[in-house]
Protein backbone atom coordinates (compact mmCIF):
# COMPACT_ATOMS: atom_id res chain seq x y z
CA UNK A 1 -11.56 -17.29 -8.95
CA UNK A 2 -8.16 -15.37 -8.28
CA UNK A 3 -8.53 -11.68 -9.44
CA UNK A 4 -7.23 -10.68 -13.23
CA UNK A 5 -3.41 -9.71 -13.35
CA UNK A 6 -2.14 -7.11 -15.20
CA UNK A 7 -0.48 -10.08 -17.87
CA UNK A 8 -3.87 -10.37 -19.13
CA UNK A 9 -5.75 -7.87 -18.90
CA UNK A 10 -3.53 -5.02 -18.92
CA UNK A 11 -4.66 -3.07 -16.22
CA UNK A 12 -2.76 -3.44 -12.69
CA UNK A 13 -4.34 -6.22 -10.44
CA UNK A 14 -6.04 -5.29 -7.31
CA UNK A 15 -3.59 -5.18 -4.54
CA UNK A 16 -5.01 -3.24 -1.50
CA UNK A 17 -7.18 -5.32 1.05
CA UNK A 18 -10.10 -3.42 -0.80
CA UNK A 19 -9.07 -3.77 -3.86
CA UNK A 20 -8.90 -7.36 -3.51
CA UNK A 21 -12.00 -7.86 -1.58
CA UNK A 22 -13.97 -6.12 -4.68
CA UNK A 23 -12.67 -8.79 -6.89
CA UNK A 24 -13.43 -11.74 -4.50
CA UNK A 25 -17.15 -10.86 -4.63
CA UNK A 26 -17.01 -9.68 -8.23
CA UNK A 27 -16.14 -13.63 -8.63
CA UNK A 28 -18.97 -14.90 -5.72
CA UNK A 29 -21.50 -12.79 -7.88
CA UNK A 30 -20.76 -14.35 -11.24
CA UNK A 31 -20.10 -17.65 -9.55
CA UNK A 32 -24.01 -17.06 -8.02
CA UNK A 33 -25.15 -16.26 -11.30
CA UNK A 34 -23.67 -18.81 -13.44
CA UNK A 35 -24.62 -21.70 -11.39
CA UNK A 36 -28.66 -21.01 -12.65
CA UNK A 37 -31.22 -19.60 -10.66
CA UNK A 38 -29.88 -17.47 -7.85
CA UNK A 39 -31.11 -17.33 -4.58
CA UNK A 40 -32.38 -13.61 -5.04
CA UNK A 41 -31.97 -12.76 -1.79
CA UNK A 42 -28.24 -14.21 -1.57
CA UNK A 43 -27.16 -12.77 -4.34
CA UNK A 44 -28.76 -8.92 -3.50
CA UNK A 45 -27.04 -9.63 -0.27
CA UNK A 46 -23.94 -9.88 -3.18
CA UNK A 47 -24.30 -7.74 -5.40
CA UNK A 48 -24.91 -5.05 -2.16
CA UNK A 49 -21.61 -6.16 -0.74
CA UNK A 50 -20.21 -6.01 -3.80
CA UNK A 51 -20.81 -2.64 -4.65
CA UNK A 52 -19.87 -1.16 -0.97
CA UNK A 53 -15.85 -2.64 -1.73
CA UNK A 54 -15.63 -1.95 -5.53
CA UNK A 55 -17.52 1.84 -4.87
CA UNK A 56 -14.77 2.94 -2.38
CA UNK A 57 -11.63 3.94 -3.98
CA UNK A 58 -13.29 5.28 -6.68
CA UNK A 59 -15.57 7.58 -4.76
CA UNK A 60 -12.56 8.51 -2.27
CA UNK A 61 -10.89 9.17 -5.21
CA UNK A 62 -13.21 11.43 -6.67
CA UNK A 63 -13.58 13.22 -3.44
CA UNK A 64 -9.72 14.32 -3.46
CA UNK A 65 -8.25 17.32 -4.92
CA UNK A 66 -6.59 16.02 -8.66
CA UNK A 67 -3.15 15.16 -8.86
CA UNK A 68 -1.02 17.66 -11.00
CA UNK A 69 -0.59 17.12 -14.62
CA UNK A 70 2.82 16.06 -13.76
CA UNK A 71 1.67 13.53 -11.33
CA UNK A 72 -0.53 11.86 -14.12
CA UNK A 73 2.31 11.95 -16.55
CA UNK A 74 4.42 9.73 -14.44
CA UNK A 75 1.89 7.35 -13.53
CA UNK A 76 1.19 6.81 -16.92
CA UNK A 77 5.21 6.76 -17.84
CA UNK A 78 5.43 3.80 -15.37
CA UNK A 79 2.51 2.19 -16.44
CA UNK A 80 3.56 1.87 -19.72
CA UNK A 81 7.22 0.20 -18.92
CA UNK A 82 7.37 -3.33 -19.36
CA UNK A 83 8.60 -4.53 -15.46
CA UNK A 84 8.22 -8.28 -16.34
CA UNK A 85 11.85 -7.75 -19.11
CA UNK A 86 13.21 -6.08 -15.82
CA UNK A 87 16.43 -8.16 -14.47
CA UNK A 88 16.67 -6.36 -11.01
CA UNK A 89 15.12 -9.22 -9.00
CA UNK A 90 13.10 -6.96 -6.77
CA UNK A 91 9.94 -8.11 -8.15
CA UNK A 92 8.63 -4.97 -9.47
CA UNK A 93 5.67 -3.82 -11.30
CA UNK A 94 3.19 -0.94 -12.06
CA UNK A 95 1.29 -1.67 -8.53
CA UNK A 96 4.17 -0.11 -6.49
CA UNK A 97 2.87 3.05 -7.64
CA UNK A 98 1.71 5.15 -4.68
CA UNK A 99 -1.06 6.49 -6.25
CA UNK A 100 -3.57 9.71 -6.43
CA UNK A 101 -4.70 9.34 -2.97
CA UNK A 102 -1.89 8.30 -1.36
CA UNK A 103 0.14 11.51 -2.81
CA UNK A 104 -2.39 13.46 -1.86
CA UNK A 105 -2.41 12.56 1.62
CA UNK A 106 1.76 12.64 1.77
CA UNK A 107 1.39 16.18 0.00
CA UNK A 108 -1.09 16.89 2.95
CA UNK A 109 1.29 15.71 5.26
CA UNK A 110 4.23 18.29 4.14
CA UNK A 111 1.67 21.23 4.10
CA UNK A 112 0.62 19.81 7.88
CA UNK A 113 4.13 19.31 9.50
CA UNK A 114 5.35 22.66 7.75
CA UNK A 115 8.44 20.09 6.62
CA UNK A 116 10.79 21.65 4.33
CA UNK A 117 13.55 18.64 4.35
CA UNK A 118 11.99 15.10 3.41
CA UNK A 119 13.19 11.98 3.63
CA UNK A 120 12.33 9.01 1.38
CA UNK A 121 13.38 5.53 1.57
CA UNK A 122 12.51 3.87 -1.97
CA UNK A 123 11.82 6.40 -4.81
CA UNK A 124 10.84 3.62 -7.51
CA UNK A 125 9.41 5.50 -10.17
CA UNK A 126 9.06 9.38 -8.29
CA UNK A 127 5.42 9.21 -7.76
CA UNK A 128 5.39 9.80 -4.18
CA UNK A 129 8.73 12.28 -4.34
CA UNK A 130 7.24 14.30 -6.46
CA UNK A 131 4.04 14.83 -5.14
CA UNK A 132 6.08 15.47 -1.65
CA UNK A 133 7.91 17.85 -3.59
CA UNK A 134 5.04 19.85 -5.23
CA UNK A 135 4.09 20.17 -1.94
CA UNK A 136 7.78 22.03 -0.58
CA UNK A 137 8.90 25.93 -0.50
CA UNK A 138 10.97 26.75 -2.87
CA UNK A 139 13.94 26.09 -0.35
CA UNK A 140 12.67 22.37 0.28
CA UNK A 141 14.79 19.58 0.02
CA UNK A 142 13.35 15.75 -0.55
CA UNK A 143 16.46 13.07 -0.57
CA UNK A 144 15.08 9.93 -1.68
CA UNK A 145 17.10 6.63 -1.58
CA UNK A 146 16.48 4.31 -4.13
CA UNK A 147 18.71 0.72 -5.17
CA UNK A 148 17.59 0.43 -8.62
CA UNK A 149 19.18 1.22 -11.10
CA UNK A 150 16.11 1.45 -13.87
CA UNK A 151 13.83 2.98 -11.40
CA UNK A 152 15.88 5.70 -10.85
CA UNK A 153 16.46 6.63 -14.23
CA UNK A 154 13.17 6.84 -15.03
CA UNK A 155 12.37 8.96 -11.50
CA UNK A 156 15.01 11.42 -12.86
CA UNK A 157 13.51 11.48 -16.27
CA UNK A 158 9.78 11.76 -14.78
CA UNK A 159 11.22 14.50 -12.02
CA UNK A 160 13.25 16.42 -14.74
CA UNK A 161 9.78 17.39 -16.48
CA UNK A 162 8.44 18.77 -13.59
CA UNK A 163 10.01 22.57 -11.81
CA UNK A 164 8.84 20.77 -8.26
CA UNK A 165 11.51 17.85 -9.49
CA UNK A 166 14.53 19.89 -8.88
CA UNK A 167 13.55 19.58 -5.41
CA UNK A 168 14.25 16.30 -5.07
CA UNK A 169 17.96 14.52 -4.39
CA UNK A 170 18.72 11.10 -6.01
CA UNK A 171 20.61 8.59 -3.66
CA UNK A 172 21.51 5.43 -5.81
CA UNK A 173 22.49 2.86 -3.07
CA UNK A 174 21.10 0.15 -0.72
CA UNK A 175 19.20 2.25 1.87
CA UNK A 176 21.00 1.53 4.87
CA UNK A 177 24.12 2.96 3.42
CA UNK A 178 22.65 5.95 2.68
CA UNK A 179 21.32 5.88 5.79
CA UNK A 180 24.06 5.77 7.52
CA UNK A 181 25.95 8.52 5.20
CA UNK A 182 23.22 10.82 5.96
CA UNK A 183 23.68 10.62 9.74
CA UNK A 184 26.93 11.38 9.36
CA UNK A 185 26.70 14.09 7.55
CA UNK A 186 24.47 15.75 10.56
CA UNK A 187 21.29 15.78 8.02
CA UNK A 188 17.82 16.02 9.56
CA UNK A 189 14.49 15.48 8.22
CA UNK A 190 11.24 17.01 9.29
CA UNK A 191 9.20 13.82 7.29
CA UNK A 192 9.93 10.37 6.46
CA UNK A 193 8.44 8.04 4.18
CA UNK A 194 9.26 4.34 3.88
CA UNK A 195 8.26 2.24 0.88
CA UNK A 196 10.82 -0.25 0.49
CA UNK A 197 11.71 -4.12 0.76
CA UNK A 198 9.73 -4.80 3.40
CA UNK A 199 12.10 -7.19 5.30
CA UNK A 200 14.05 -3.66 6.15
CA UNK A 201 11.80 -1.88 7.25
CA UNK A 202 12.24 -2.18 10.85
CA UNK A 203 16.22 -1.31 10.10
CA UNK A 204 15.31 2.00 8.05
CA UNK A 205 13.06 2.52 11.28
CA UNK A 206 15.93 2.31 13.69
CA UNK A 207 18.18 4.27 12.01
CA UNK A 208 16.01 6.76 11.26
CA UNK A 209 14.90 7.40 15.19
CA UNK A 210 18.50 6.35 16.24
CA UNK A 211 20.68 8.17 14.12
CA UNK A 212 19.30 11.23 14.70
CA UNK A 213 17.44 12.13 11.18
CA UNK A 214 14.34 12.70 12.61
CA UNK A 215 14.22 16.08 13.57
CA UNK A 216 12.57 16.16 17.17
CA UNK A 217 8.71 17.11 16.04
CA UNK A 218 9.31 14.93 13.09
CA UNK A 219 6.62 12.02 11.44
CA UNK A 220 7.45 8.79 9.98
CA UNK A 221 5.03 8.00 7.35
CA UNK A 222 5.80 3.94 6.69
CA UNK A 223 3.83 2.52 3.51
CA UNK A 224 1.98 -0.70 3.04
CA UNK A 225 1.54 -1.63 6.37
CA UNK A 226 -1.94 -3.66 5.66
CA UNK A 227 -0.10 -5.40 2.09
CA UNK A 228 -3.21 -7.04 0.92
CA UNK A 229 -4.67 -8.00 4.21
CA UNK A 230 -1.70 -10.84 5.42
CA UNK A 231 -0.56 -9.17 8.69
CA UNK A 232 -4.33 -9.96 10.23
CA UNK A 233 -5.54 -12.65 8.29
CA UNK A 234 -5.68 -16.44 8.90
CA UNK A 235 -2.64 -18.46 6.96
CA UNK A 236 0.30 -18.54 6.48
CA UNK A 237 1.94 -15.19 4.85
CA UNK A 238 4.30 -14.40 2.17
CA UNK A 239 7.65 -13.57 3.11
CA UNK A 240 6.50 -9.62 2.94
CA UNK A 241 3.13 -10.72 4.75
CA UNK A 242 5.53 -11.27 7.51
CA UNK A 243 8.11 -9.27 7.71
CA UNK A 244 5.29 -6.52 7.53
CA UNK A 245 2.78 -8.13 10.08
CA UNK A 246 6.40 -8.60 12.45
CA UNK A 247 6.96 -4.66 11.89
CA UNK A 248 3.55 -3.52 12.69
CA UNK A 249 3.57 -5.72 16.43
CA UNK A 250 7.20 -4.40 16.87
CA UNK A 251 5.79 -0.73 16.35
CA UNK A 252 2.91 -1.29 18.51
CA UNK A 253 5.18 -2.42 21.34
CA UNK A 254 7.76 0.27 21.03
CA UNK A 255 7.91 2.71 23.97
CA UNK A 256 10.23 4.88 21.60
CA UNK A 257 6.87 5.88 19.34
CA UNK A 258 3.31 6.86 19.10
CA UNK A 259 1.61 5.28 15.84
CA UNK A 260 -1.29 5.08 13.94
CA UNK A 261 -2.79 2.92 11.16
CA UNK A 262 -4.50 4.22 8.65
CA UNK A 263 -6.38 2.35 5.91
CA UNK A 264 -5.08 4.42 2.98
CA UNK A 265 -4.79 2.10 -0.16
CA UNK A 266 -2.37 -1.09 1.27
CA UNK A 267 -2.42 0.85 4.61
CA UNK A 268 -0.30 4.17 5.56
CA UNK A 269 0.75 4.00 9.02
CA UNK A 270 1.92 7.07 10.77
CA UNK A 271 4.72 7.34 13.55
CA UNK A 272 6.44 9.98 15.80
CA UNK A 273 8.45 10.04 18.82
CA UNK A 274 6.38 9.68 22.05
CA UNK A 275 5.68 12.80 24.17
């Protein structure tokens, strides 16, 4: 049984290896049960497994400070658009949200690094930029490069309700050109985070570490670098399986870099320039 989507239900589908994991033996346990008399030992051996995956994120969740009232404004701003009338052709939806835990840890990460000029490639809906932002002095600076049109507008309408909003700098444009006008301009950032198409994101990588933006104790934050378990599992993967599960091998192998993966949400994996 394939999880729920957010068509019928409502609710956004599970999209994090977890996530999706929870579902799959949400299914196995009402499979179990609907096929008469369960094996009680199989199914406990279910029902047990079932609860360790679907009890995670919640309980992380619950053990992380709350995100600002501003933070669960705009979550529930882009919940409530309707991304399937959306004519962009990126593909997106609710899920690209980054999420309470996921701000929390890139609003960790500005407080950590001391950053006071952030870098963003893909805004979508401001989520991320603003907690980032919430999280600057008063001086702090967060660009964020976003090619969407719709997105953006409704990242400038979710950032203009918030003080920590004014922080942040709207660049309409494919990333790469931004990229590239940033560089040129001599800008430096003390954090990036990538969250874009994933087919770019070893370009956005390159220029970032190439161009000079990173400023020399500087950390790359890149975003979805588990997306739904492809990169390790058996199959064939989705274009974005691919293109992610290509980045992650290219990153390992880099003699430029020091990385780690971490198994935040769809997997947050952390970069900086080797010693």
């Amino acid at each position: 049984m394939a999880p729920e989507t957010e068509a019928t239900t409502g609710a956004p589908r599970p999209v994090t290896p977890v996530g999706i994991l929870a579902a799959e033996l949400e299914a196995l346990v009402a499979r179990v049960t609907a096929e008469g008399p369960p094996d009680a030992e199989l199914l406990a051996g279910l029902v047990r497994a079932r609860d360790l995956a679907a009890g995670l994120d919640p309980y992380v969740a619950a053990c992380t400070s709350p995100e600002s009232p501003a933070l669960a404004a705009l979550h529930r701003r882009t919940a409530a658009e309707d991304w399937g009338t959306h004519d962009g052709g990126l593909g997106l939806e609710q899920e690209m949200v980054s999420g309470h835990v996921e701000g929390q840890v890139l609003r960790f990460l500005v407080h950590a690094t001391g950053a006071r000029r952030v870098l963003e490639v893909g805004l979508f809906t401001g989520y991320s930029a603003l907690a980032m932002a919430e999280a600057l002095p008063d001086d702090g600076e967060l660009v964020a490069c976003e090619v969407d049109p719709r997105a953006a507008a409704i990242a400038e309408e979710c950032l203009g309700a918030s003080a920590a909003g004014a922080k942040v700098r709207i660049e309409l444009a494919p990333a790469l050109e931004t990229l590239g006008r940033l560089a040129d301009a001599g800008e430096r950032f003390d954090l990036v985070f990538v969250d874009a198409d994933k087919a770019g994101y070893a370009g956005y990588l390159d220029a970032v570490l190439d161009r000079g933006l990173l400023s020399p104790d500087g950390v790359v934050a890149v975003d979805n670098t588990l997306l739904q378990g492809q990169p390790y599992l058996p199959g064939e993967p989705t274009p974005n399986g691919a293109a992610i599960r290509d980045f992650n091998a290219a990153v390992a192998a880099d003699p430029r870099v020091e990385q780690v993966l971490l198994p935040v949400r769809d997997g947050l994996t952390l970069i900086r320039r080797a010693a």
